[in-house]
PDB file of N, CA and C in Angstrom:
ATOM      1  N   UNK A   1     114.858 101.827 103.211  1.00  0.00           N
ATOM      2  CA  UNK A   1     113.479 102.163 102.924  1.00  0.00           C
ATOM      3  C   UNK A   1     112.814 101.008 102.179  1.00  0.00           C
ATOM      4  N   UNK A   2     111.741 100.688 102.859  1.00  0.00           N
ATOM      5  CA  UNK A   2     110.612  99.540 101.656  1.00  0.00           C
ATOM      6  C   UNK A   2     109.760  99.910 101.029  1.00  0.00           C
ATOM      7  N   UNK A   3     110.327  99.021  99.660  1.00  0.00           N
ATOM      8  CA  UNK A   3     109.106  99.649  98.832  1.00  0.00           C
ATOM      9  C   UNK A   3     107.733  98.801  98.640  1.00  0.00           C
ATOM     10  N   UNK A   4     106.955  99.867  98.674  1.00  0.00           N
ATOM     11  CA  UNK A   4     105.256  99.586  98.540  1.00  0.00           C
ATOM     12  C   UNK A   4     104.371 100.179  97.586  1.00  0.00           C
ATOM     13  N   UNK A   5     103.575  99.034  96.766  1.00  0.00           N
ATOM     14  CA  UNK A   5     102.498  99.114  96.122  1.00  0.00           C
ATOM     15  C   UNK A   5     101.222  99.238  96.563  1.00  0.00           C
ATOM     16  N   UNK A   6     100.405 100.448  96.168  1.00  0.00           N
ATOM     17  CA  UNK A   6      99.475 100.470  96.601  1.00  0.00           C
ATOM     18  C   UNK A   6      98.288  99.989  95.442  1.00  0.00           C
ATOM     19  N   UNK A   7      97.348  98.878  95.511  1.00  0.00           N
ATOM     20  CA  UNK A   7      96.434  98.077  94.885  1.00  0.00           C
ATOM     21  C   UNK A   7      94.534  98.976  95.277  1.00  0.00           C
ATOM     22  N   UNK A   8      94.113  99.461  94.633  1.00  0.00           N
ATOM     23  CA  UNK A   8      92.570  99.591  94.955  1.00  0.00           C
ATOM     24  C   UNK A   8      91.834 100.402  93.618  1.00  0.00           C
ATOM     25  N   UNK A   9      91.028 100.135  93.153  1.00  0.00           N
ATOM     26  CA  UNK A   9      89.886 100.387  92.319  1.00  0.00           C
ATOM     27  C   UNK A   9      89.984 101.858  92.955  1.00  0.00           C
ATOM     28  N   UNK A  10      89.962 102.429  94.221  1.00  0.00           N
ATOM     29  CA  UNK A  10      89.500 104.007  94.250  1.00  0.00           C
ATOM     30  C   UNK A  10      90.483 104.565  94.306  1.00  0.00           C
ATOM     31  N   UNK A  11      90.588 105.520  93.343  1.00  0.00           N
ATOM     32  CA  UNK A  11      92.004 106.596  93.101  1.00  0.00           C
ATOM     33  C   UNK A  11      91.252 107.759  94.480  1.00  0.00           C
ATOM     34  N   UNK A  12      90.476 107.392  95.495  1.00  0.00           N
ATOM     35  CA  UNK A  12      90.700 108.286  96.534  1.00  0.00           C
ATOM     36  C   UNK A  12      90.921 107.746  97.511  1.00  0.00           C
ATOM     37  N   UNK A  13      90.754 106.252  97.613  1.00  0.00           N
ATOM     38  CA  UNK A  13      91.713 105.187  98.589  1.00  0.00           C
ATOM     39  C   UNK A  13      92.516 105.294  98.018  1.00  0.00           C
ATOM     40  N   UNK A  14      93.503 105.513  97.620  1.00  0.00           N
ATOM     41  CA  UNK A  14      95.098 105.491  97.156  1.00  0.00           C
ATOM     42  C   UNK A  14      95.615 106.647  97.424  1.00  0.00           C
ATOM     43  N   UNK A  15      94.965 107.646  97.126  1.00  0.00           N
ATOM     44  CA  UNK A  15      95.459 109.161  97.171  1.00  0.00           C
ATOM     45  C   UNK A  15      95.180 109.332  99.518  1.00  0.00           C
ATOM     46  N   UNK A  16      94.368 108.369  99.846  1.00  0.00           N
ATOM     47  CA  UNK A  16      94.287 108.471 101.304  1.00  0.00           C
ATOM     48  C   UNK A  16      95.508 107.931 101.732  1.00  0.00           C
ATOM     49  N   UNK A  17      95.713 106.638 101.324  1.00  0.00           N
ATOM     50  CA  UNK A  17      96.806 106.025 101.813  1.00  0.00           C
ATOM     51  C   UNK A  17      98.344 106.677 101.731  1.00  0.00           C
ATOM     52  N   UNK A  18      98.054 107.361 100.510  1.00  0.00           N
ATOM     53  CA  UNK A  18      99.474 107.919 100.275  1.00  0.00           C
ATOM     54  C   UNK A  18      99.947 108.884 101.016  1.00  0.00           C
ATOM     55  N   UNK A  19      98.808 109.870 101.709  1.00  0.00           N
ATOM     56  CA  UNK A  19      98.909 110.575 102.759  1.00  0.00           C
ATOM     57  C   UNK A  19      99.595 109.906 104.180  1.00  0.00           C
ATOM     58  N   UNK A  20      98.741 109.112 104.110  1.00  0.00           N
ATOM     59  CA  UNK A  20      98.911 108.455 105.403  1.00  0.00           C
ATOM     60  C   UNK A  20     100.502 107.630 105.909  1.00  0.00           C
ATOM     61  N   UNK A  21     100.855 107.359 104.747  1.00  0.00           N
ATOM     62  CA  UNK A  21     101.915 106.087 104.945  1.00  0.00           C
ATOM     63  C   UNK A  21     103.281 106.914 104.879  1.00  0.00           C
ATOM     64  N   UNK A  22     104.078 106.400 105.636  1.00  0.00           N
ATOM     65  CA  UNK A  22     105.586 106.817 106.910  1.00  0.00           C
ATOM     66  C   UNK A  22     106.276 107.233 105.858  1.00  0.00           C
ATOM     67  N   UNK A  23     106.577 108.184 105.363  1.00  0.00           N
ATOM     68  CA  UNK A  23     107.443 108.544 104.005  1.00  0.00           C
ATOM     69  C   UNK A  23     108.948 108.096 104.631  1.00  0.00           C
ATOM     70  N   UNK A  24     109.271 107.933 105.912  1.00  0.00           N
ATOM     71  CA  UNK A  24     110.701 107.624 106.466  1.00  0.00           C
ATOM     72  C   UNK A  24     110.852 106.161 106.402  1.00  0.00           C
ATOM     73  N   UNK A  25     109.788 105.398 106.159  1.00  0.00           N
ATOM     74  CA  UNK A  25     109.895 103.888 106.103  1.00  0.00           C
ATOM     75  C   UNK A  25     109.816 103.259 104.625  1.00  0.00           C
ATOM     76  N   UNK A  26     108.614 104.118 104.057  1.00  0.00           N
ATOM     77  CA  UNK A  26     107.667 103.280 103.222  1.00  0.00           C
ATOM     78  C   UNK A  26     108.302 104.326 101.590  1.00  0.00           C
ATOM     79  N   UNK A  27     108.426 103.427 100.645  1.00  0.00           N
ATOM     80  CA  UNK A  27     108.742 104.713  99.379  1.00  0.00           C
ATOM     81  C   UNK A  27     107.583 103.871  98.315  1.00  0.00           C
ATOM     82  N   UNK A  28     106.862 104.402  97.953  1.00  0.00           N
ATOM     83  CA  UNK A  28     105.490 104.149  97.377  1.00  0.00           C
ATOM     84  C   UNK A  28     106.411 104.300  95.490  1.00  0.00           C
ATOM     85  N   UNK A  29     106.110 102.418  95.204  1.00  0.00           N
ATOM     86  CA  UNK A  29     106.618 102.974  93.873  1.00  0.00           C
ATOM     87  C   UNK A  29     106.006 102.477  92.938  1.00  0.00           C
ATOM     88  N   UNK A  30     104.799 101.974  93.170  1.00  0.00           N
ATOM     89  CA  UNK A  30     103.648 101.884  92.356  1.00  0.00           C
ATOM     90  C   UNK A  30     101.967 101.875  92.310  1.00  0.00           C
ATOM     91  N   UNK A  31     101.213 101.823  91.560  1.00  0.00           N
ATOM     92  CA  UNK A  31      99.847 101.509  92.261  1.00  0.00           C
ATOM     93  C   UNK A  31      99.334 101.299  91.339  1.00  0.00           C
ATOM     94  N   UNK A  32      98.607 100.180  91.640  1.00  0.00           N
ATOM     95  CA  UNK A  32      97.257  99.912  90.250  1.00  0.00           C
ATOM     96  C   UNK A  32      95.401  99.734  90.661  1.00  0.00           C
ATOM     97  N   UNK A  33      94.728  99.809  89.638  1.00  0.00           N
ATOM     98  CA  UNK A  33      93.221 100.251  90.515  1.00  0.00           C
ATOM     99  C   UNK A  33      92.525  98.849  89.445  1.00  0.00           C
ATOM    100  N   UNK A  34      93.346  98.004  89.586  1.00  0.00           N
ATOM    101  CA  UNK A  34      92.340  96.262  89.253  1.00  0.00           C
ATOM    102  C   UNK A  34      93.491  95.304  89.162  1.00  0.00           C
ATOM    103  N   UNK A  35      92.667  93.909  89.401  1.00  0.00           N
ATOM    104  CA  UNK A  35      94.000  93.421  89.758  1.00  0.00           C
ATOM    105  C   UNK A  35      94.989  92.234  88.867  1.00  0.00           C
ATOM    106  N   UNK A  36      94.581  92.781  87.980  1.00  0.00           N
ATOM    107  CA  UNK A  36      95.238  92.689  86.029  1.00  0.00           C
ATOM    108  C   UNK A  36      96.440  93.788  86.145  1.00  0.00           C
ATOM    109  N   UNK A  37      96.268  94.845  86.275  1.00  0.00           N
ATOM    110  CA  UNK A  37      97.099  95.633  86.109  1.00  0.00           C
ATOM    111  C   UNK A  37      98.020  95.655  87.579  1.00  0.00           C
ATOM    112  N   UNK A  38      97.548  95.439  88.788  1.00  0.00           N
ATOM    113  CA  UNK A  38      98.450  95.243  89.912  1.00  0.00           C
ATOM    114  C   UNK A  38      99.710  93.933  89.655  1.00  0.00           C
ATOM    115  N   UNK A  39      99.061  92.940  89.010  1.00  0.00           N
ATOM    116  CA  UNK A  39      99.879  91.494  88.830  1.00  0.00           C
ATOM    117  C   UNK A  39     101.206  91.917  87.746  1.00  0.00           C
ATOM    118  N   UNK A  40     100.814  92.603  86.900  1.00  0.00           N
ATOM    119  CA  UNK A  40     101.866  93.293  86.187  1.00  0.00           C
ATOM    120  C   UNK A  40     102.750  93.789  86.528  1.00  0.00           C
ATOM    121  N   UNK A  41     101.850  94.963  87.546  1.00  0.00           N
ATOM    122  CA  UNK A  41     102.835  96.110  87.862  1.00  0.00           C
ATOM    123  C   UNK A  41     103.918  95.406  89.203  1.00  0.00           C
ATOM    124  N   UNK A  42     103.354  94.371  89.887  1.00  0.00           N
ATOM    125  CA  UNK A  42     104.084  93.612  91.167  1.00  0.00           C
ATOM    126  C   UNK A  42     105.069  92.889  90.132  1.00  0.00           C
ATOM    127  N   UNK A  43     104.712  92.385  89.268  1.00  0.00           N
ATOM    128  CA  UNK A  43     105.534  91.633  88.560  1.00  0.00           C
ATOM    129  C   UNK A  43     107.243  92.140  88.066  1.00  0.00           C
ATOM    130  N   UNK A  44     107.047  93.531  87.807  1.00  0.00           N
ATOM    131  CA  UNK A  44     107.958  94.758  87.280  1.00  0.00           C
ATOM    132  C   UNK A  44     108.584  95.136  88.642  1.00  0.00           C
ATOM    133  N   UNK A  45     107.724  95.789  89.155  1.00  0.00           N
ATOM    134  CA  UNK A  45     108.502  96.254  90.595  1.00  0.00           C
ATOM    135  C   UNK A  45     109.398  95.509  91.713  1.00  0.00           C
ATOM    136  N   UNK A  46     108.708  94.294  92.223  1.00  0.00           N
ATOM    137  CA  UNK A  46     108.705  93.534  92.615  1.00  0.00           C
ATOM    138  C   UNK A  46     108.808  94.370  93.906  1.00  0.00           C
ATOM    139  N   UNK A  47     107.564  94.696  94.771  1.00  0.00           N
ATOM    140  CA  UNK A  47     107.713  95.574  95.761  1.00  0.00           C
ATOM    141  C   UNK A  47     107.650  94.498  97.340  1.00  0.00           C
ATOM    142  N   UNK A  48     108.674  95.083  97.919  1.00  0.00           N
ATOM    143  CA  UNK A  48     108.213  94.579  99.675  1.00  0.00           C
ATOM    144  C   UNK A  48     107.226  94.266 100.166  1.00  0.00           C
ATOM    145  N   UNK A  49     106.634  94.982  99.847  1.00  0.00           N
ATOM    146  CA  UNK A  49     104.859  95.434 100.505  1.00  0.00           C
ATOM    147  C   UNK A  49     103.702  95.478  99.756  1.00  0.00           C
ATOM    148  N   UNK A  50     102.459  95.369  99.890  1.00  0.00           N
ATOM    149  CA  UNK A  50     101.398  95.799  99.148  1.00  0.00           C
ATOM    150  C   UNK A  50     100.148  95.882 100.284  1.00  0.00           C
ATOM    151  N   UNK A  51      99.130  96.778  99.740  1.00  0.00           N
ATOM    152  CA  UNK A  51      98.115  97.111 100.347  1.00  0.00           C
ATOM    153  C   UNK A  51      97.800  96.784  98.634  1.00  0.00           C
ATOM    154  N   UNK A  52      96.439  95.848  99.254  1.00  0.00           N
ATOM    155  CA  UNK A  52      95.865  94.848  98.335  1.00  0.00           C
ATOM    156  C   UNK A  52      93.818  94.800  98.803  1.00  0.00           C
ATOM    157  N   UNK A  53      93.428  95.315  97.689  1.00  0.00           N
ATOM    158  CA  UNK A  53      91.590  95.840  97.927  1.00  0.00           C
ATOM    159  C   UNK A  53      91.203  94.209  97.576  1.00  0.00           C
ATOM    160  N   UNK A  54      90.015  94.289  98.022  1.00  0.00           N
ATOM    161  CA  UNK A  54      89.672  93.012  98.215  1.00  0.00           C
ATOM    162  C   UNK A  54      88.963  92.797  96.569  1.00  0.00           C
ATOM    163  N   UNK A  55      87.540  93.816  96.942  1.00  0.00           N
ATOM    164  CA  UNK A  55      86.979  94.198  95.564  1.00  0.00           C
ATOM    165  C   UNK A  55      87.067  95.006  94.378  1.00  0.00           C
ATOM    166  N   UNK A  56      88.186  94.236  93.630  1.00  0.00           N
ATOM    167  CA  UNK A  56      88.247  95.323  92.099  1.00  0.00           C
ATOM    168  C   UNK A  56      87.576  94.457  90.956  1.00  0.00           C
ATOM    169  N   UNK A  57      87.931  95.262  89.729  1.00  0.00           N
ATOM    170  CA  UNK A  57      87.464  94.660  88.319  1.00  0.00           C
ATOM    171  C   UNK A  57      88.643  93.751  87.911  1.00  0.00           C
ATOM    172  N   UNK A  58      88.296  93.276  86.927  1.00  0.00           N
ATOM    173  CA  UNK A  58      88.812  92.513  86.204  1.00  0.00           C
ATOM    174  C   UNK A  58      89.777  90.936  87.026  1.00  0.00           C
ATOM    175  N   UNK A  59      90.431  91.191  88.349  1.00  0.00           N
ATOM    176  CA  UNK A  59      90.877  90.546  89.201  1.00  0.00           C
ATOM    177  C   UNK A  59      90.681  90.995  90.269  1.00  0.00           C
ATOM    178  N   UNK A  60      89.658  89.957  91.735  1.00  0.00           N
ATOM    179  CA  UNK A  60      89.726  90.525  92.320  1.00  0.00           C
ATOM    180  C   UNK A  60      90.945  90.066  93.418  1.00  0.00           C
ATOM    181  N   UNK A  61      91.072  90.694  94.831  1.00  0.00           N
ATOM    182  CA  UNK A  61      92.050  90.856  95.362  1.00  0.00           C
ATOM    183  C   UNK A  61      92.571  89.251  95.921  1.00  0.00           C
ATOM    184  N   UNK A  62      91.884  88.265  96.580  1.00  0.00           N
ATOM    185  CA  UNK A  62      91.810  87.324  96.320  1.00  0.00           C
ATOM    186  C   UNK A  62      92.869  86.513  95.486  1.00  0.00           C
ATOM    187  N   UNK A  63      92.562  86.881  94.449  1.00  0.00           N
ATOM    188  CA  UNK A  63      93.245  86.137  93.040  1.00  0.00           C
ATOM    189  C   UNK A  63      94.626  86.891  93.217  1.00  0.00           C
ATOM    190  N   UNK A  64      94.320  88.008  92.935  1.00  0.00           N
ATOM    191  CA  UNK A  64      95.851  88.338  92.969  1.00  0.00           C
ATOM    192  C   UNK A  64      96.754  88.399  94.398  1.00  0.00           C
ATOM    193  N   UNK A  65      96.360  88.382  95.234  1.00  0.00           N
ATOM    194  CA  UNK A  65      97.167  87.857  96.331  1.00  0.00           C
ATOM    195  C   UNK A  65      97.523  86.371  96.183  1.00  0.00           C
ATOM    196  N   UNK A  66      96.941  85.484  95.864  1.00  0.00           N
ATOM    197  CA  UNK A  66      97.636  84.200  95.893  1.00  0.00           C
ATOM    198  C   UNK A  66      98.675  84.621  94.592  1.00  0.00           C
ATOM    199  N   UNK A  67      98.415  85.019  93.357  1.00  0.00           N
ATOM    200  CA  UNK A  67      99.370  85.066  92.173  1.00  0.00           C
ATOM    201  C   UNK A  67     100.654  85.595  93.086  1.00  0.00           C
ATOM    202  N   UNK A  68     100.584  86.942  93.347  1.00  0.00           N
ATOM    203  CA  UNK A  68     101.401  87.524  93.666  1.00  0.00           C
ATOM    204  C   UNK A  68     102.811  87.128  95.017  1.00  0.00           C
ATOM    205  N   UNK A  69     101.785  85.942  95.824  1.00  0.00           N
ATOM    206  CA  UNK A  69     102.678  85.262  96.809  1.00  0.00           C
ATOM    207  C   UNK A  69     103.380  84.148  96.143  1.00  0.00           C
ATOM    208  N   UNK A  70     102.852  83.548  95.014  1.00  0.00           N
ATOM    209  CA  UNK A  70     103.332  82.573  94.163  1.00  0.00           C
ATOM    210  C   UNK A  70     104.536  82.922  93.356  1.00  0.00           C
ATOM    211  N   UNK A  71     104.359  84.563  92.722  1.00  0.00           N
ATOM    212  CA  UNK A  71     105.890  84.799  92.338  1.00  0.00           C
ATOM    213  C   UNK A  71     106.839  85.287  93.510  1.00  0.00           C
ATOM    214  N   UNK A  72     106.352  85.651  94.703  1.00  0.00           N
ATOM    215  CA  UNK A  72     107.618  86.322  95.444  1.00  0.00           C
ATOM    216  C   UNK A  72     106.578  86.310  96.960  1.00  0.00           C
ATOM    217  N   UNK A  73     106.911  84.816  97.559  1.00  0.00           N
ATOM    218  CA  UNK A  73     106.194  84.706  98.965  1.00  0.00           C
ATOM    219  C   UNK A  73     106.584  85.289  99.951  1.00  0.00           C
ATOM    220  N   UNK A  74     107.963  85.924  99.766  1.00  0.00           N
ATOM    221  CA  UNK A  74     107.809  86.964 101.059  1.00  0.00           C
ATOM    222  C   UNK A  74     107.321  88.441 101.319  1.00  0.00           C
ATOM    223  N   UNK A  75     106.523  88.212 100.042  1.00  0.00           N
ATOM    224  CA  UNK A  75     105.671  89.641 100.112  1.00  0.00           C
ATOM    225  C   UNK A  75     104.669  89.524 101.411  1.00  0.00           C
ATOM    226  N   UNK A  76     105.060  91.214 101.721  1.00  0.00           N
ATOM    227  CA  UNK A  76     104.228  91.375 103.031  1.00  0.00           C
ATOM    228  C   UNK A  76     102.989  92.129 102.230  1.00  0.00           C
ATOM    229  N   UNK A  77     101.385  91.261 102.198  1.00  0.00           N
ATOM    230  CA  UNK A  77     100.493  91.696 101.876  1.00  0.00           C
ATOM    231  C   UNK A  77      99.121  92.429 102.659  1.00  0.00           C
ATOM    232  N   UNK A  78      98.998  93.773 103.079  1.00  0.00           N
ATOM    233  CA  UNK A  78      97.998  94.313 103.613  1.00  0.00           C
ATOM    234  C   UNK A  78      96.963  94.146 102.900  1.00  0.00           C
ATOM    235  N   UNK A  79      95.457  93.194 103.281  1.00  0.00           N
ATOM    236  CA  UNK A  79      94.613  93.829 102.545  1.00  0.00           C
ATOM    237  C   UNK A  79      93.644  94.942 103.260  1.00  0.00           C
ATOM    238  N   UNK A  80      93.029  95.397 102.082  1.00  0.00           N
ATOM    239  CA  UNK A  80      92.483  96.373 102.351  1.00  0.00           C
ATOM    240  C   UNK A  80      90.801  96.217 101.957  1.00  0.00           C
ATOM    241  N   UNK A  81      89.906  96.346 102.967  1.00  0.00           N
ATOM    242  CA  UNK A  81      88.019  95.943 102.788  1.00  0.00           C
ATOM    243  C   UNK A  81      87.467  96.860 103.553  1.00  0.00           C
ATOM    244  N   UNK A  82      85.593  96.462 103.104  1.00  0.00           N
ATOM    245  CA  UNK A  82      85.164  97.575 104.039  1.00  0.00           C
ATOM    246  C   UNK A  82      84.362  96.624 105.225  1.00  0.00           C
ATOM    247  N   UNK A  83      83.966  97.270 105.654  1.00  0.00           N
ATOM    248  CA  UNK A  83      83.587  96.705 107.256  1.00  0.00           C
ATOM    249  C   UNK A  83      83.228  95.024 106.741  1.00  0.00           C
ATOM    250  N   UNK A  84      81.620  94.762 105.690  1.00  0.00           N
ATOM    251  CA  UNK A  84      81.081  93.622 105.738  1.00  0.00           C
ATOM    252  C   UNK A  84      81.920  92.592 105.352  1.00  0.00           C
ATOM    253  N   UNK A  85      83.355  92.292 104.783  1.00  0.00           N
ATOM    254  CA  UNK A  85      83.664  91.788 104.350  1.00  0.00           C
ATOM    255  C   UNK A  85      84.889  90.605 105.254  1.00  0.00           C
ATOM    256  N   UNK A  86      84.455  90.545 106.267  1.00  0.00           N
ATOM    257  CA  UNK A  86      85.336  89.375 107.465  1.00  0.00           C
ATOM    258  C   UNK A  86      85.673  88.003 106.813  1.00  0.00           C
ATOM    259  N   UNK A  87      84.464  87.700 106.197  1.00  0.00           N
ATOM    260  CA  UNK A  87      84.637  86.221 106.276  1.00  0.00           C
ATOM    261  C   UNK A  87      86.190  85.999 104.934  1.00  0.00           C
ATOM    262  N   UNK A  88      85.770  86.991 104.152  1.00  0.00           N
ATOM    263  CA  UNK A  88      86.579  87.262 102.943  1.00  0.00           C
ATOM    264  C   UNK A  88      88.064  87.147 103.642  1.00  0.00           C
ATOM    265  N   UNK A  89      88.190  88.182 104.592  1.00  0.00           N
ATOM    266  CA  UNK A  89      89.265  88.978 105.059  1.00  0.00           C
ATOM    267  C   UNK A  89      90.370  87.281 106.163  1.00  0.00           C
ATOM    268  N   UNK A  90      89.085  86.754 106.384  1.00  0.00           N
ATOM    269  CA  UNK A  90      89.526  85.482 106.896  1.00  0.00           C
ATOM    270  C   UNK A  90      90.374  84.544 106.125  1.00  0.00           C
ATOM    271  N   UNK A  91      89.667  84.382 104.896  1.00  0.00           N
ATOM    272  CA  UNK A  91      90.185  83.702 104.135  1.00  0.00           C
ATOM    273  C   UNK A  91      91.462  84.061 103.187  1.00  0.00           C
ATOM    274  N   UNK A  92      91.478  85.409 103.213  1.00  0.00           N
ATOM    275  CA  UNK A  92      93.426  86.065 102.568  1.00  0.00           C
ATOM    276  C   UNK A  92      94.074  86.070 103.615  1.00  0.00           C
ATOM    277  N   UNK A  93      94.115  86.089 105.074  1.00  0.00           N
ATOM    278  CA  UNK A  93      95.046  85.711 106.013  1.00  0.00           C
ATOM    279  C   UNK A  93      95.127  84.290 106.219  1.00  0.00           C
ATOM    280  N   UNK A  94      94.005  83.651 105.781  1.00  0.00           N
ATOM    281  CA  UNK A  94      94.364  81.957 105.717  1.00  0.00           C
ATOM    282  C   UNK A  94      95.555  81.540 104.466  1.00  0.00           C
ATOM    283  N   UNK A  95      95.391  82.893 103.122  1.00  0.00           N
ATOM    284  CA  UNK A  95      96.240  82.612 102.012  1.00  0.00           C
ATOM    285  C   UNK A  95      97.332  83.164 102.085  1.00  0.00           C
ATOM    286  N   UNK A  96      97.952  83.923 103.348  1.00  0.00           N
ATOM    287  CA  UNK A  96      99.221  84.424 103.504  1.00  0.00           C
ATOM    288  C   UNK A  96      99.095  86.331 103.112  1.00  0.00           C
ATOM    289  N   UNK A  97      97.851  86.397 103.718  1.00  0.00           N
ATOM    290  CA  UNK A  97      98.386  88.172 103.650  1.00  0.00           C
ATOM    291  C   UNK A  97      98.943  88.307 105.319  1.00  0.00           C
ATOM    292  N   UNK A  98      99.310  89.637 105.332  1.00  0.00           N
ATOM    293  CA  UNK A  98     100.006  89.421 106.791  1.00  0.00           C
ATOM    294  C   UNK A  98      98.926  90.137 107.763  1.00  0.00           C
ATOM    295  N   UNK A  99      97.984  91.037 107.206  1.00  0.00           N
ATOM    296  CA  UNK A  99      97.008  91.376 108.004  1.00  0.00           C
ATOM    297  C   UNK A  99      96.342  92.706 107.074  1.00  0.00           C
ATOM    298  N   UNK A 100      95.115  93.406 107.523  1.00  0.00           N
ATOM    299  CA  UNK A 100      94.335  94.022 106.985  1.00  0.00           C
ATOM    300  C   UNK A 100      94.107  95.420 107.812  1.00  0.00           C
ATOM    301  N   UNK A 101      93.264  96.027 106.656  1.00  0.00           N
ATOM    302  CA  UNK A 101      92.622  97.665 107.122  1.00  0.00           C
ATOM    303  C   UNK A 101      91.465  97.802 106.725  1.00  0.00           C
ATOM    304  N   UNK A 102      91.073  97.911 107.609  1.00  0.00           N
ATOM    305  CA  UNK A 102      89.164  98.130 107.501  1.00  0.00           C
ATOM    306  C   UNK A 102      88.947 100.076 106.402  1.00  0.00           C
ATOM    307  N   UNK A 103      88.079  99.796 105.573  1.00  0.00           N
ATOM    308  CA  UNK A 103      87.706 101.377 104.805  1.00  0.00           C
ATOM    309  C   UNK A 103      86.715 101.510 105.711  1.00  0.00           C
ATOM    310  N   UNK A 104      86.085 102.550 105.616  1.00  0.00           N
ATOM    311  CA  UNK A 104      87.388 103.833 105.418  1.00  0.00           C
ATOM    312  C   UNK A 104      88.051 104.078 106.452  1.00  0.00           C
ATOM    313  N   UNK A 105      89.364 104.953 106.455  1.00  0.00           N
ATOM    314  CA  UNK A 105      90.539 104.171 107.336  1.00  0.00           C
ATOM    315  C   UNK A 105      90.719 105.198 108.445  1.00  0.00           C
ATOM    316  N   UNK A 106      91.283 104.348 109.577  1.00  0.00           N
ATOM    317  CA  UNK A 106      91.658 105.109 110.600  1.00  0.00           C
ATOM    318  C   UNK A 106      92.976 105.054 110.495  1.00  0.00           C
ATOM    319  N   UNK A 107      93.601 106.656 110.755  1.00  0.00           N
ATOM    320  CA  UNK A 107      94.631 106.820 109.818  1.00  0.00           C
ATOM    321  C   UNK A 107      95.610 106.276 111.194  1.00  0.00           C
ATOM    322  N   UNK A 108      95.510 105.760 112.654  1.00  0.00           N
ATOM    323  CA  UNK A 108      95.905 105.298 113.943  1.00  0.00           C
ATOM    324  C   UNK A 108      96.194 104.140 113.472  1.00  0.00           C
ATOM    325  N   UNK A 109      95.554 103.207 112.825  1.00  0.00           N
ATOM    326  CA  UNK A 109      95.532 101.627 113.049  1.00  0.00           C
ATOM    327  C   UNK A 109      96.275 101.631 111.751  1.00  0.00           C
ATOM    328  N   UNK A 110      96.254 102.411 110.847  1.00  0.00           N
ATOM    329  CA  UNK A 110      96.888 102.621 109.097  1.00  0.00           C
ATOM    330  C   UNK A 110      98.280 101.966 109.548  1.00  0.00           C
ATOM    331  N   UNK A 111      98.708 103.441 109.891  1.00  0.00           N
ATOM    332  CA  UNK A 111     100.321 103.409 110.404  1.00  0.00           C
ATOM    333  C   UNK A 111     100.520 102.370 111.611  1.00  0.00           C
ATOM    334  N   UNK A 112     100.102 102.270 112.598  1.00  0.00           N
ATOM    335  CA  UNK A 112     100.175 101.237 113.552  1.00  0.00           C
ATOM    336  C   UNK A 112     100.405  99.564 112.424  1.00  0.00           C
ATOM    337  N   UNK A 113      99.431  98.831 111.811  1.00  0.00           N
ATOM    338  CA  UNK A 113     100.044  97.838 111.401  1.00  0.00           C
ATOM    339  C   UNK A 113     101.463  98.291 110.220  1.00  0.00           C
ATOM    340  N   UNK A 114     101.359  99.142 109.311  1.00  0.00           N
ATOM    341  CA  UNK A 114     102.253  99.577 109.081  1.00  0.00           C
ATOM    342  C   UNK A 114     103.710  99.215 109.610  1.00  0.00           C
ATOM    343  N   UNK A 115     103.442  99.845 110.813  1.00  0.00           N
ATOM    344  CA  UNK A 115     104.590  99.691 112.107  1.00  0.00           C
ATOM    345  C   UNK A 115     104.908  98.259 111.995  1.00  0.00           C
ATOM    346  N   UNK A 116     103.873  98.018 112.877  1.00  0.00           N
ATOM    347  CA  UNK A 116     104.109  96.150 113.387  1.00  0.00           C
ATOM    348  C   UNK A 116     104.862  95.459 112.072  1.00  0.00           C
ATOM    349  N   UNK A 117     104.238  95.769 111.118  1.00  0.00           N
ATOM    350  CA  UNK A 117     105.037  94.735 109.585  1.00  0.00           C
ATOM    351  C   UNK A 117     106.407  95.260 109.676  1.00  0.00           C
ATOM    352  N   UNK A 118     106.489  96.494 109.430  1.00  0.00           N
ATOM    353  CA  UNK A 118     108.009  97.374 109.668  1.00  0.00           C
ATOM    354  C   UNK A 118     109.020  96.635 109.924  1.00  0.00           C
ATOM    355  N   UNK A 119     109.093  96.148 111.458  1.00  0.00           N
ATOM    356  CA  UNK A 119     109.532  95.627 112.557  1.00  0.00           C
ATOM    357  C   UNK A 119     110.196  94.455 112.299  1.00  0.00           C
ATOM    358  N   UNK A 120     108.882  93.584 111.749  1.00  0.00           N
ATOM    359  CA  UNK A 120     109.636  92.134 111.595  1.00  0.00           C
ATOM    360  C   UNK A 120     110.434  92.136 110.289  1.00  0.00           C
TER     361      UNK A 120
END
């Protein structure tokens, strides 16, 4: 089983995702809602995975995706944005996330990349 952090400012994006995500694959063993407290909590856990919000307080997702590939680069990083945000979304797969989920979520494409990361 891999473990995954879930990263987002909305405790009802988190509480969605947690629904959503493969309880036979995925064991959810942390989450933080800015990305001060995610860098910590990745730091402690040191999780497989993360679903990573683009826009939080204090750090946004950005920042802590490069930190977070810097302590442990084979983190597989999902981020997570809402529709307007491409060019952004361009530029964290240029910094090594492995791919993204558009908000609000289709719970098909959720689990589908899910999958695909799974795999490799």
């Amino acid at each position: 089983m891999k473990k995954i952090m879930l990263v987002d400012d909305s405790f009802f994006v988190r509480e969605s995702l947690k629904k959503i995500i493969p309880k036979d694959k995925f064991m959810i063993v942390g989450e933080a809602d800015n990305g001060v407290e995610a860098l910590e909590k990745f730091q402690e856990l040191m999780p497989e995975y993360v679903t990573l919000d683009i826009a939080m307080p204090d750090m946004d997702g950005l920042t802590a995706l490069r930190k977070m590939l810097e302590i442990k680069p084979s983190t597989k990083i999902i981020m997570c944005s809402a529709m307007g945000q491409r060019p952004i979304l361009k530029e964290a797969l240029d910094l090594g996330a492995i791919d993204f989920i558009i908000k609000p979520f289709d719970e098909e494409k959720v689990i589908e990349v899910l999958d695909e990361i799974y795999e490799e």
